[in-house]
Protein backbone atom coordinates (compact mmCIF):
# COMPACT_ATOMS: atom_id res chain seq x y z
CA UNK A 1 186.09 155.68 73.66
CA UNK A 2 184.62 158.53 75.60
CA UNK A 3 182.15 159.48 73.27
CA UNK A 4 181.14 156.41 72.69
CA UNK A 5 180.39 156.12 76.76
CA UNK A 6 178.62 159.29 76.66
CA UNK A 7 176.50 158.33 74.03
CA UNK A 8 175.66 155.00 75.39
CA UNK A 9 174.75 156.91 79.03
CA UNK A 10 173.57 160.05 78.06
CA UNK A 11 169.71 160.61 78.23
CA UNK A 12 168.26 160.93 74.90
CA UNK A 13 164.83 163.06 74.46
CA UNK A 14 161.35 161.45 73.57
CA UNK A 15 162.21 163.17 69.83
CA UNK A 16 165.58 161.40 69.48
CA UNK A 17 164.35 158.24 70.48
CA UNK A 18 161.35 158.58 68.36
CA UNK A 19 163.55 158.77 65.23
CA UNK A 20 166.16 156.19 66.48
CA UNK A 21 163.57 154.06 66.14
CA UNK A 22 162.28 154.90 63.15
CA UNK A 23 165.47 155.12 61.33
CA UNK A 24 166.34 151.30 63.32
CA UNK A 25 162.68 150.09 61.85
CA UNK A 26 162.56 151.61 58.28
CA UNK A 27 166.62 151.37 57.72
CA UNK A 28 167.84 148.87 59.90
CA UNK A 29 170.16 150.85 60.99
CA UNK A 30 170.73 152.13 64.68
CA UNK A 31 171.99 155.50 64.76
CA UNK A 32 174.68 156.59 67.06
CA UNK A 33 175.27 160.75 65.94
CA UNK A 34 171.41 161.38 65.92
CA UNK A 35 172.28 164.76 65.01
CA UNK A 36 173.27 163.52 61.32
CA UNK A 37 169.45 162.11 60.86
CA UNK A 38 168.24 165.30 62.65
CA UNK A 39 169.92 167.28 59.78
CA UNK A 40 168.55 164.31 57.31
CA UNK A 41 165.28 165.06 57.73
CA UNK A 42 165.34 168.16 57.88
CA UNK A 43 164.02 170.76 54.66
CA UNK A 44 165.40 174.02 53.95
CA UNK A 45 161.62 175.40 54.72
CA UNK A 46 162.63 175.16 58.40
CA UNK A 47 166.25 175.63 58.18
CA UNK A 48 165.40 179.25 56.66
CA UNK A 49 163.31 180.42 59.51
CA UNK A 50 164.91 178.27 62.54
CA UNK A 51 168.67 178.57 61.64
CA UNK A 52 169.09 175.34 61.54
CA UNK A 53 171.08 172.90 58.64
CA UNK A 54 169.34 171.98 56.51
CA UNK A 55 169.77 168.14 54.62
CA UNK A 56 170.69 169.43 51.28
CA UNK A 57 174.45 168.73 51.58
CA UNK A 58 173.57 165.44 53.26
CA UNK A 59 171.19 164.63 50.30
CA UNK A 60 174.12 165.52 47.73
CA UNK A 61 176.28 162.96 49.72
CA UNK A 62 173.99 160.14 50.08
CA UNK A 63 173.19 160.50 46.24
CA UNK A 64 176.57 159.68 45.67
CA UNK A 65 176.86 156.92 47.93
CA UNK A 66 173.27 155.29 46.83
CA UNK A 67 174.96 155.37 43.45
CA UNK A 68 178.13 153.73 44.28
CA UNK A 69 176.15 151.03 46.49
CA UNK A 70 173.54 150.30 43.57
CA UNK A 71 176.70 150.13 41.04
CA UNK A 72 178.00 147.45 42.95
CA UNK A 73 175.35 145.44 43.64
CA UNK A 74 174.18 145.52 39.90
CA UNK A 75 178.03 144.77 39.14
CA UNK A 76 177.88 141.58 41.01
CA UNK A 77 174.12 140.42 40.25
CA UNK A 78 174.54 140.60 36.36
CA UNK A 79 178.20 139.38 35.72
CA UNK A 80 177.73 138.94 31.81
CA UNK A 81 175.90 142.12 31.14
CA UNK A 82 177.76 145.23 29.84
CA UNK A 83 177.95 148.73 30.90
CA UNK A 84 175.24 150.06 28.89
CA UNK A 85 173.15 148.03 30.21
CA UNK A 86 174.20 148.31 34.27
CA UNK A 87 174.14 152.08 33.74
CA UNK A 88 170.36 151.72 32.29
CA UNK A 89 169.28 149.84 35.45
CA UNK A 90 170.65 151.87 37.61
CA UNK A 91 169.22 154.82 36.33
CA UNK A 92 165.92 153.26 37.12
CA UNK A 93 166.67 152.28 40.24
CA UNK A 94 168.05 155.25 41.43
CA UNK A 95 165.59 158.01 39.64
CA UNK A 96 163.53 160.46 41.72
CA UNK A 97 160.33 158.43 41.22
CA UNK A 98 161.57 155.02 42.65
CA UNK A 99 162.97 156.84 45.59
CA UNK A 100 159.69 158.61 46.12
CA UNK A 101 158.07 155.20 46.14
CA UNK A 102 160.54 154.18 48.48
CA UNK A 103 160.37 156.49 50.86
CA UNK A 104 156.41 157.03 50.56
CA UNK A 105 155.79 153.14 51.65
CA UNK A 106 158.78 153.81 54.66
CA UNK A 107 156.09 156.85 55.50
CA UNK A 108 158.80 159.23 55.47
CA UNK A 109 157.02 162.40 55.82
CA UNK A 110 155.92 160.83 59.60
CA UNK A 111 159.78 162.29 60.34
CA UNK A 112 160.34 164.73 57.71
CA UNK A 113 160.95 168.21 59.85
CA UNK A 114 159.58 171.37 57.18
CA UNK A 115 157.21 174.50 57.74
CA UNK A 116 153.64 173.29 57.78
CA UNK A 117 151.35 175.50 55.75
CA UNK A 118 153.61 176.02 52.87
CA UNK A 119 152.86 174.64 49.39
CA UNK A 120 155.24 171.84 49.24
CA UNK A 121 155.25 168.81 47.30
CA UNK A 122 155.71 166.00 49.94
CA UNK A 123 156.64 163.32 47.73
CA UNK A 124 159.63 165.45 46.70
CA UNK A 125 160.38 166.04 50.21
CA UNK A 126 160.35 162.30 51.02
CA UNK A 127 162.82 161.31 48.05
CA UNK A 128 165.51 164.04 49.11
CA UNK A 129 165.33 163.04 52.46
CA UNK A 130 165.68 159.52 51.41
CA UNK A 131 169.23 160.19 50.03
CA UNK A 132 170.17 162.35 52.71
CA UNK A 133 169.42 159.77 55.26
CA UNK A 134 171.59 157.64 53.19
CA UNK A 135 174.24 160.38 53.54
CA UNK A 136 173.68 160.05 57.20
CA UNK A 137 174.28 156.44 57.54
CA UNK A 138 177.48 156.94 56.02
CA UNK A 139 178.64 159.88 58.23
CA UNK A 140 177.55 157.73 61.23
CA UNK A 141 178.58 153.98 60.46
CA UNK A 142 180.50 154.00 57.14
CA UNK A 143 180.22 152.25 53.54
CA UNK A 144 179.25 149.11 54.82
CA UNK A 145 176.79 150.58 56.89
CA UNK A 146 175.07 151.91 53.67
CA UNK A 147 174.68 148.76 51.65
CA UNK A 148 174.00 146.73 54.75
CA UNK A 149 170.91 148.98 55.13
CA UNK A 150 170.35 149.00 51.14
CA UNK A 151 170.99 145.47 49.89
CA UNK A 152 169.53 143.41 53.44
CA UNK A 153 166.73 146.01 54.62
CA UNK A 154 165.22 148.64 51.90
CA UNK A 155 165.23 145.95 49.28
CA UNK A 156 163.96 143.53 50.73
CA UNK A 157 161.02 145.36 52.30
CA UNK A 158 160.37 148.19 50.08
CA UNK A 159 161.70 147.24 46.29
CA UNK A 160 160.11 144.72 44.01
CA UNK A 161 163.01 144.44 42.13
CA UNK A 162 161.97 141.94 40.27
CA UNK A 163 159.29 144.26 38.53
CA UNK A 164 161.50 146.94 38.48
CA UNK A 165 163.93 145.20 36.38
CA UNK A 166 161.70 143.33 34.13
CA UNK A 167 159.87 146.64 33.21
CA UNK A 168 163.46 147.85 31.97
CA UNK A 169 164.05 145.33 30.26
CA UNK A 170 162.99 145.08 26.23
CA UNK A 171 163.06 141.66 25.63
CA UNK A 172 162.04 141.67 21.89
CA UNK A 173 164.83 144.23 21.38
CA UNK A 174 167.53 141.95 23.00
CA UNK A 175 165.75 138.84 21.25
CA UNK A 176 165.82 140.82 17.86
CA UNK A 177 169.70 141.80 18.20
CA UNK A 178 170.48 138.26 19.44
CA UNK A 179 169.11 136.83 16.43
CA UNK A 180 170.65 139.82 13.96
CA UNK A 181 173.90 138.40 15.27
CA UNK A 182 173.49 135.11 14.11
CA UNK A 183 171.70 136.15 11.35
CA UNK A 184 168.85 134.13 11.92
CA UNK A 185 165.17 135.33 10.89
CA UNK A 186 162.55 136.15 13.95
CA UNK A 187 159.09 136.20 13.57
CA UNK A 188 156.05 136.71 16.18
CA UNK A 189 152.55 134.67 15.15
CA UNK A 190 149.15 135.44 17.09
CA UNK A 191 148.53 131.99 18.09
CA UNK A 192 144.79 132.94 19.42
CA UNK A 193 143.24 136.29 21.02
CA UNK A 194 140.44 136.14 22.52
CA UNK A 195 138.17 138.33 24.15
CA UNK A 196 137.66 138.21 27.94
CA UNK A 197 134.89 140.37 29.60
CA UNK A 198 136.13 143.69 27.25
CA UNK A 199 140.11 142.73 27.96
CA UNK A 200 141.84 140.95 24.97
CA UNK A 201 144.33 138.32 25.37
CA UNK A 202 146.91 137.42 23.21
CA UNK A 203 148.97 134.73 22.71
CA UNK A 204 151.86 134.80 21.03
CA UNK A 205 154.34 132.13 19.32
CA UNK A 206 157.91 133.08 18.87
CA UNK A 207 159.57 131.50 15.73
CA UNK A 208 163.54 131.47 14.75
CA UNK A 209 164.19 130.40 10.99
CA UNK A 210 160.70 128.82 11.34
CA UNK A 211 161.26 126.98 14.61
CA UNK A 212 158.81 127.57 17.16
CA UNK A 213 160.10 128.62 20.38
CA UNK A 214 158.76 130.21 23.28
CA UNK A 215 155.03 131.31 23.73
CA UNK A 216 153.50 134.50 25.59
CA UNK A 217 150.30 136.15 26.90
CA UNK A 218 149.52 139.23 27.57
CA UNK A 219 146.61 142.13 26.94
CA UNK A 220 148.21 143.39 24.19
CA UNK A 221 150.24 142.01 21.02
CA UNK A 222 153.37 144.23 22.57
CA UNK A 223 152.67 142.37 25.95
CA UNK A 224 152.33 139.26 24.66
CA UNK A 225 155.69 139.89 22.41
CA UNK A 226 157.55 140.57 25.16
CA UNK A 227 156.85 137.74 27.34
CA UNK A 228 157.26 135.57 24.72
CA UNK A 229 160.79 136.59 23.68
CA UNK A 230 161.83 136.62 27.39
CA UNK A 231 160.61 132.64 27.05
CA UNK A 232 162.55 132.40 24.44
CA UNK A 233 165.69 133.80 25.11
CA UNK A 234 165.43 131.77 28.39
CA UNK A 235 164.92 128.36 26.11
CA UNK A 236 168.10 129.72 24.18
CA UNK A 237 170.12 130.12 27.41
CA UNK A 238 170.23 133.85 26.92
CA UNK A 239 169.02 134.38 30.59
């Protein structure tokens, strides 16, 4: 209870309140320990030459706990998928380019502490601190605190997960195995293409045993494949 009164009286500097805030806007999170997000943002560029820690042990634990969060939220959102699948979406969800993304729309490197004048990839930088800010958040408020700040905040304002998902997703393949099951023959027809200011577009008829089913467009046969299996396995209640 003390600490928590000193920390609620003591004076902060214009640096800690600059990243409380930051953390508060991009995380939506409010940090109490601001020494945890200190060492966050911190690379071992400075750490080397200042003595100070460094956020590569931070980064090893958020990894862990952005991978335990994004498990369970892709648990819950796809109930009738299997592993293989969950583990393949997660993978892309947790890989060092989304997090870049991430963390280059948050404008990490605004709070990202590391010896100017060095040759250092910053997009690097901003993904590693990413995970180690997730590390921090745990330190400081717990689990909950984590996907709280994950599933209501980065999400929602950073993550098109929408497109993220459905460029994972191969819906010809599923479409192709669904109807190997059930032994059923698939076939794709090029309903029309047509040629629009030097971009094609195709559209495409799905057929099953000769039945037509769903249609697709898209700049390229593949595309147009694609979107018209996804119609498709939607009309067969596959999704």
């Amino acid at each position: 209870m003390l600490s928590r009164f000193y920390f609620l009286t003591s004076k902060k500097s214009k640096e800690d309140l600059n990243l409380i805030r930051f953390i508060l806007k991009r995380f939506g999170y409010r940090p109490r320990k601001v020494h945890y997000f200190f060492e966050a943002v911190t690379h071992k560029s400075l750490s080397n030459n200042n003595a100070e820690t460094s956020n590569e042990r931070l980064e090893f634990l958020g990894d862990a706990i952005l991978d335990a969060v994004i498990a369970e939220f892709l648990y819950a959102r796809f109930p009738n998928e299997d592993e293989g699948y969950l583990t393949k979406i997660k993978a892309k969800l947790v890989s060092r380019k989304t997090l870049s993304i991430i963390a280059e729309e948050m404008e990490l490197r605004e709070v990202i502490r590391y010896q100017k004048g060095r040759s250092i990839n910053l997009n690097t930088l901003e993904g590693n601190a990413f995970e180690a800010i997730m590390g921090a958040i745990y330190l400081d408020g717990g689990f909950e605190a984590v996907k709280s700040s994950i599933n209501h905040h980065v999400f929602r304002k950073y993550v098109d997960l929408n497109r993220l998902l459905e460029e994972e997703i191969d819906f010809k393949s599923k479409l192709f195995i669904w109807s190997q099951k059930k032994q059923l023959k698939l076939e794709f027809e090029v309903i029309s293409e047509e040629n629009l200011g030097g971009t094609w577009e195709y559209l495409v008829q799905a057929k099953v045993n000769g039945a037509s089913y769903g249609q697709g467009k898209g700049t390229s046969k593949k595309m147009a494949e694609q979107a018209a299996s996804k119609e498709t396995l939607e009309l067969m209640g596959e999704i």
